[in-house]
N, C-alpha and C. Protein backbone atom coordinates (compact mmCIF):
# COMPACT_ATOMS: atom_id res chain seq x y z
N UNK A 1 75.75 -152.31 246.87
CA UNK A 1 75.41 -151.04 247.48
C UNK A 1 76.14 -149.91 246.77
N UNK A 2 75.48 -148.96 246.37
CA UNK A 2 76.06 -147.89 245.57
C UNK A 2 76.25 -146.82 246.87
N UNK A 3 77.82 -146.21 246.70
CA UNK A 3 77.85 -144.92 248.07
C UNK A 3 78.04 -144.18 247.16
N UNK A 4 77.10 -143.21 247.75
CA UNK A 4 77.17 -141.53 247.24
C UNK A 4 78.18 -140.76 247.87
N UNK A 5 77.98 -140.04 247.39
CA UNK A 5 78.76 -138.58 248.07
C UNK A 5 78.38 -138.52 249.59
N UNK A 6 77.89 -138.62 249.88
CA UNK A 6 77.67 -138.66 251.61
C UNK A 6 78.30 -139.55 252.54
N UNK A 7 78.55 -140.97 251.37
CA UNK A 7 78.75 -141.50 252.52
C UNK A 7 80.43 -141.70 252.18
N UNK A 8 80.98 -141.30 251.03
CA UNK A 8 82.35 -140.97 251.24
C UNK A 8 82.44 -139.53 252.33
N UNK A 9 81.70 -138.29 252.33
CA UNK A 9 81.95 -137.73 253.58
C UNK A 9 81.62 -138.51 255.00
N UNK A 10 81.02 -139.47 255.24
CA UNK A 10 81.22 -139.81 256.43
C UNK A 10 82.43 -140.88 256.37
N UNK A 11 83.08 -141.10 255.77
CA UNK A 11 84.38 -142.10 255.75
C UNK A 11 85.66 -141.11 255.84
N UNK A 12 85.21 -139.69 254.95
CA UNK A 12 86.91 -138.66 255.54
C UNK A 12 86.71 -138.53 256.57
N UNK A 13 85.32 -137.77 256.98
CA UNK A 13 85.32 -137.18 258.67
C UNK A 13 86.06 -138.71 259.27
N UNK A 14 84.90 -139.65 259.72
CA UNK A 14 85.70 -140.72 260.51
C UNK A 14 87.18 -140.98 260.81
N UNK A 15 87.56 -141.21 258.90
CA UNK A 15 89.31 -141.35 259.24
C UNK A 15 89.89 -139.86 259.97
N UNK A 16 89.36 -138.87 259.53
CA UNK A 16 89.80 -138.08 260.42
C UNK A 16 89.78 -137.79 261.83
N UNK A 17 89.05 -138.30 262.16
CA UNK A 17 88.90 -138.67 263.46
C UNK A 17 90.23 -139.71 263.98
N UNK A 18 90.11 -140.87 262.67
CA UNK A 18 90.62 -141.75 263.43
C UNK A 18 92.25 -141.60 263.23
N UNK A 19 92.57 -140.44 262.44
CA UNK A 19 93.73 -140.00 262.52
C UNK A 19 94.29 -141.14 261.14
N UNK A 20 93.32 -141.44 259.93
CA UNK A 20 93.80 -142.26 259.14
C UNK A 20 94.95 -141.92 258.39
N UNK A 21 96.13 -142.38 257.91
CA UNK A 21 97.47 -142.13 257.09
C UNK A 21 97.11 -142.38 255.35
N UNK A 22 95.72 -143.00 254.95
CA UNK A 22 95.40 -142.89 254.22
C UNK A 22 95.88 -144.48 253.76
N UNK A 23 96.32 -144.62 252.05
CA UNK A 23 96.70 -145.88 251.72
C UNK A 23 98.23 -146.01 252.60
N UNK A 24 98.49 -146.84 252.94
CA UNK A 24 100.50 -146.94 253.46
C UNK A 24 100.47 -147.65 252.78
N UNK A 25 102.05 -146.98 252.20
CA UNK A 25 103.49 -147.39 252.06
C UNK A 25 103.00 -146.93 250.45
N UNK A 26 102.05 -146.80 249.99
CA UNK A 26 101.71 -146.98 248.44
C UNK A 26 101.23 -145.79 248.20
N UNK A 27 100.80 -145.56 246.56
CA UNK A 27 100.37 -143.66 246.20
C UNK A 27 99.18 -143.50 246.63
N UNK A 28 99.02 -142.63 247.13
CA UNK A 28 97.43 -142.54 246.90
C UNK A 28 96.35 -142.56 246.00
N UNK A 29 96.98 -143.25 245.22
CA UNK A 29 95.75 -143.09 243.84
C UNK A 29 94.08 -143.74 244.49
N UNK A 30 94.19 -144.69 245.34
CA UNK A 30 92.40 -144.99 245.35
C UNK A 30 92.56 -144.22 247.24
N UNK A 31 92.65 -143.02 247.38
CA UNK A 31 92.74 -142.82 248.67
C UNK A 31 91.31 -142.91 249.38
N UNK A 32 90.32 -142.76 248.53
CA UNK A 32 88.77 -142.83 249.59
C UNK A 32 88.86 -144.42 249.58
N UNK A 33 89.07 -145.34 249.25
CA UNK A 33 88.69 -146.73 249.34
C UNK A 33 90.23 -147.30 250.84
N UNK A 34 91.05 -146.60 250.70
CA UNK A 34 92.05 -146.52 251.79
C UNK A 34 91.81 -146.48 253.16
N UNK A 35 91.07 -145.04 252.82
CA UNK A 35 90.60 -144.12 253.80
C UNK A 35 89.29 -145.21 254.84
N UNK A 36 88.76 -145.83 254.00
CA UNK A 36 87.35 -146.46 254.11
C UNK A 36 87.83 -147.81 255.02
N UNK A 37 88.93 -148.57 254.11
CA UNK A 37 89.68 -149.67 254.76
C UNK A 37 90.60 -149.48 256.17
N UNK A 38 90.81 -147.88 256.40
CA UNK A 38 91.15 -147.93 257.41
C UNK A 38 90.51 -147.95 258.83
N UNK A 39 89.32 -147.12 258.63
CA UNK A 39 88.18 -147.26 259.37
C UNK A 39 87.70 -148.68 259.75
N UNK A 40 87.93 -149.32 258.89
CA UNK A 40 87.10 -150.95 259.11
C UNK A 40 88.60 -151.71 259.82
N UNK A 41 89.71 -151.68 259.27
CA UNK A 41 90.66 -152.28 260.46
C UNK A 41 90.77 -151.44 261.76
N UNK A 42 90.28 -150.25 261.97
CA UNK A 42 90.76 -149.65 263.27
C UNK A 42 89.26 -149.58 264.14
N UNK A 43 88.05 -149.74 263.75
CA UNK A 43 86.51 -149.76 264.47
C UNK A 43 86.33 -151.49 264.21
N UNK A 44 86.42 -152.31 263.11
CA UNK A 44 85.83 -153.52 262.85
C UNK A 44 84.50 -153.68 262.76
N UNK A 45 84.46 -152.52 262.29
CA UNK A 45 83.11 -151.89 261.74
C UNK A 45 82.78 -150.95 260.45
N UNK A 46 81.61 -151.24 259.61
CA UNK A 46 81.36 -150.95 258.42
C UNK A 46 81.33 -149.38 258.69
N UNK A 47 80.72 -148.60 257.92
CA UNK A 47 80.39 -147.44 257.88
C UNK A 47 79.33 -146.83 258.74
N UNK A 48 78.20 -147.71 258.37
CA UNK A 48 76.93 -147.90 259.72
C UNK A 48 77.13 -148.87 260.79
N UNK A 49 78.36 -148.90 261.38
CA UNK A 49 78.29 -149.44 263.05
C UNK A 49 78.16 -150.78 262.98
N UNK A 50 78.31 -151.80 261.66
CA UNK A 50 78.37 -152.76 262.02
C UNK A 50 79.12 -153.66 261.81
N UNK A 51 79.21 -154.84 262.26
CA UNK A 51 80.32 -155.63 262.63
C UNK A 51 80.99 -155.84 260.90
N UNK A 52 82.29 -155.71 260.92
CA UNK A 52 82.77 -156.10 259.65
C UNK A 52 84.19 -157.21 260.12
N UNK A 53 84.24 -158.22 259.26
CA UNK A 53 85.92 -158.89 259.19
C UNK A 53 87.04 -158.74 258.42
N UNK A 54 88.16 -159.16 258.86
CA UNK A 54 88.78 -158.63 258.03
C UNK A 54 88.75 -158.97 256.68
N UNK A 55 88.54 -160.29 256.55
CA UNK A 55 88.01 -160.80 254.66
C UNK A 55 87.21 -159.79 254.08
N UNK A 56 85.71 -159.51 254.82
CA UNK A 56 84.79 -158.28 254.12
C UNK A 56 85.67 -157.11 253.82
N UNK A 57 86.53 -156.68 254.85
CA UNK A 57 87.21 -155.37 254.51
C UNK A 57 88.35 -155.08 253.41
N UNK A 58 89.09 -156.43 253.85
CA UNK A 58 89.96 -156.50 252.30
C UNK A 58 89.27 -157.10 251.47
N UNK A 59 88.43 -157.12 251.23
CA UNK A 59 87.46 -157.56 249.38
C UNK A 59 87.15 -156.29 249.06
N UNK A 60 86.23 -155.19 250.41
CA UNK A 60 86.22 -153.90 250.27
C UNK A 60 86.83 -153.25 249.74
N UNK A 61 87.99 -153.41 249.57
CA UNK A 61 89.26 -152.64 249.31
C UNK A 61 89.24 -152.76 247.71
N UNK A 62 89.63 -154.04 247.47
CA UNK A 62 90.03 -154.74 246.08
C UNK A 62 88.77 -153.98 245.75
N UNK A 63 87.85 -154.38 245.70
CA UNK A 63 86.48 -153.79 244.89
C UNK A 63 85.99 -152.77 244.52
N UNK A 64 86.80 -151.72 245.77
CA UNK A 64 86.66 -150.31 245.42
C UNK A 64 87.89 -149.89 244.50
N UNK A 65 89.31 -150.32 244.29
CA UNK A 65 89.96 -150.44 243.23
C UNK A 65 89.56 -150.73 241.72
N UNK A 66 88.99 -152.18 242.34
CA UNK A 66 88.68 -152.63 240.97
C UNK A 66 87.47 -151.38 240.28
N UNK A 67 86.60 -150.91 240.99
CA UNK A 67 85.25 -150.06 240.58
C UNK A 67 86.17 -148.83 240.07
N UNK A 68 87.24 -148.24 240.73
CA UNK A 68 87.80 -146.81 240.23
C UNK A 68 88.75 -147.11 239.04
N UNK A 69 89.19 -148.37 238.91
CA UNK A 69 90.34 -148.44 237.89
C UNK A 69 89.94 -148.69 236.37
N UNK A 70 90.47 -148.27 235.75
CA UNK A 70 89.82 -148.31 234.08
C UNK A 70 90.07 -149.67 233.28
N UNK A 71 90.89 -150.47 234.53
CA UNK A 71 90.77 -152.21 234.02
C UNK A 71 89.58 -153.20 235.13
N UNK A 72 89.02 -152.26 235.59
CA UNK A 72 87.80 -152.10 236.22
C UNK A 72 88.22 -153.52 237.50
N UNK A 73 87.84 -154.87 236.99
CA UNK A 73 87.80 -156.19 237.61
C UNK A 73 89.20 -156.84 237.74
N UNK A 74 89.93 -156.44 236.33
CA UNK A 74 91.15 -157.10 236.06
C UNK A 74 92.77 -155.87 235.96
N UNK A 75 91.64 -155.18 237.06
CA UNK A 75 92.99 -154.24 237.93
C UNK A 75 94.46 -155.29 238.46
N UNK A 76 95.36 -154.74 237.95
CA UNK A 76 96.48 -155.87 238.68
C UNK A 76 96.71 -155.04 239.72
N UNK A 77 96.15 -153.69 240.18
CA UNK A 77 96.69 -153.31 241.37
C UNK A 77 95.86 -153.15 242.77
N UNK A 78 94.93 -153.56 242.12
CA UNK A 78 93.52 -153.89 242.74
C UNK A 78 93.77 -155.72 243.29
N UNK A 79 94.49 -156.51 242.32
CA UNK A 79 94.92 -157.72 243.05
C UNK A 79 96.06 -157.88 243.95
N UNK A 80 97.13 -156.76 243.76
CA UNK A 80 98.20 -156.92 244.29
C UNK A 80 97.91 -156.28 245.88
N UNK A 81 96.87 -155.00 245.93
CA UNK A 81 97.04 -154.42 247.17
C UNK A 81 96.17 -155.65 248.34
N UNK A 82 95.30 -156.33 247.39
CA UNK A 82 94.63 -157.16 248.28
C UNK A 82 95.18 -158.25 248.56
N UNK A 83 96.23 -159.10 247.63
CA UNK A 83 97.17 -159.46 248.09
C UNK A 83 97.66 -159.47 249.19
N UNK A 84 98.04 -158.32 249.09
CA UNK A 84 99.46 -157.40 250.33
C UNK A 84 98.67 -156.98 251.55
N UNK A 85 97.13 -157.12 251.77
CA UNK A 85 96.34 -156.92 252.67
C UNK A 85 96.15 -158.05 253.39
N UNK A 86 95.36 -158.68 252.12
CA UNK A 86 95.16 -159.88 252.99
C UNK A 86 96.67 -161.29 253.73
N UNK A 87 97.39 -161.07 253.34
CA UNK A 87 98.53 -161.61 253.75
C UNK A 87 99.56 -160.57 254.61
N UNK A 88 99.37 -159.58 254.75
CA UNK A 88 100.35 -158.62 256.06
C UNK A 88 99.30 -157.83 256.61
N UNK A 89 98.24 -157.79 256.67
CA UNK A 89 97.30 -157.06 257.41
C UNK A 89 97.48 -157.14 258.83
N UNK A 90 97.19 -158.68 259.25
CA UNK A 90 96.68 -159.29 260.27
C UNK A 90 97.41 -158.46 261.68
N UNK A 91 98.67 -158.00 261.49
CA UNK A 91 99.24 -157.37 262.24
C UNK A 91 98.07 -156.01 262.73
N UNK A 92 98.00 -155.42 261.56
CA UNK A 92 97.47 -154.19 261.70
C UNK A 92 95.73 -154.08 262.20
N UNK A 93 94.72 -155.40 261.68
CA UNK A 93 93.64 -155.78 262.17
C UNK A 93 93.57 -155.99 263.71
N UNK A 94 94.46 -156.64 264.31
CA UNK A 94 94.82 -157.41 265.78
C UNK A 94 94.97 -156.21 266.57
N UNK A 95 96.00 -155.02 265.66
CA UNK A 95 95.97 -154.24 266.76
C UNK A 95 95.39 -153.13 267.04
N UNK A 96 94.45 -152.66 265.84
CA UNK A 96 93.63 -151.53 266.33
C UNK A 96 92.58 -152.21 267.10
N UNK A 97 92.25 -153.57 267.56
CA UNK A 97 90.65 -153.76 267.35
C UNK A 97 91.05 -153.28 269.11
């Protein structure tokens, strides 16, 4: 699925809504793919209202890294944040839902 420009504006509004902090603890360098991942741990839901898990959402993540980074697939920071997602998330999944 290719997102346009629209539908990164419906992912700021949302996090803004949802009062998103953007990436934590880390820079903001991929902040719309942050922004996007935060929405899906705090609704458990995609962009269009539907059901997402947390595996879909942290691959989400990695993928939108891997797509912005200029080592594209073989981003090491694109492996490390999904890493660090998928192994300390669970806290943060459990408790927005």
């Amino acid at each position: 699925m290719v997102k346009d420009a629209d539908y990164w504006d419906r992912v700021r509004e949302r996090a803004k809504e949802l009062h998103s902090d953007g990436c934590s603890c880390v820079p903001d360098f991929f902040l719309y793919g942050c922004l996007e991942h935060d929405c899906h741990y705090r609704l458990h839901l995609d962009m269009d209202n539907n059901p997402i898990n947390k595996a879909e959402a942290d691959l989400q993540l990695k993928q939108y890294i891997q797509s912005h980074s200029w080592l594209r697939r073989y981003s090491p920071m694109a492996q490390w944040r999904y890493w660090a997602v998928k192994r300390f998330g669970k806290k943060a999944w459990d408790h927005d839902a």
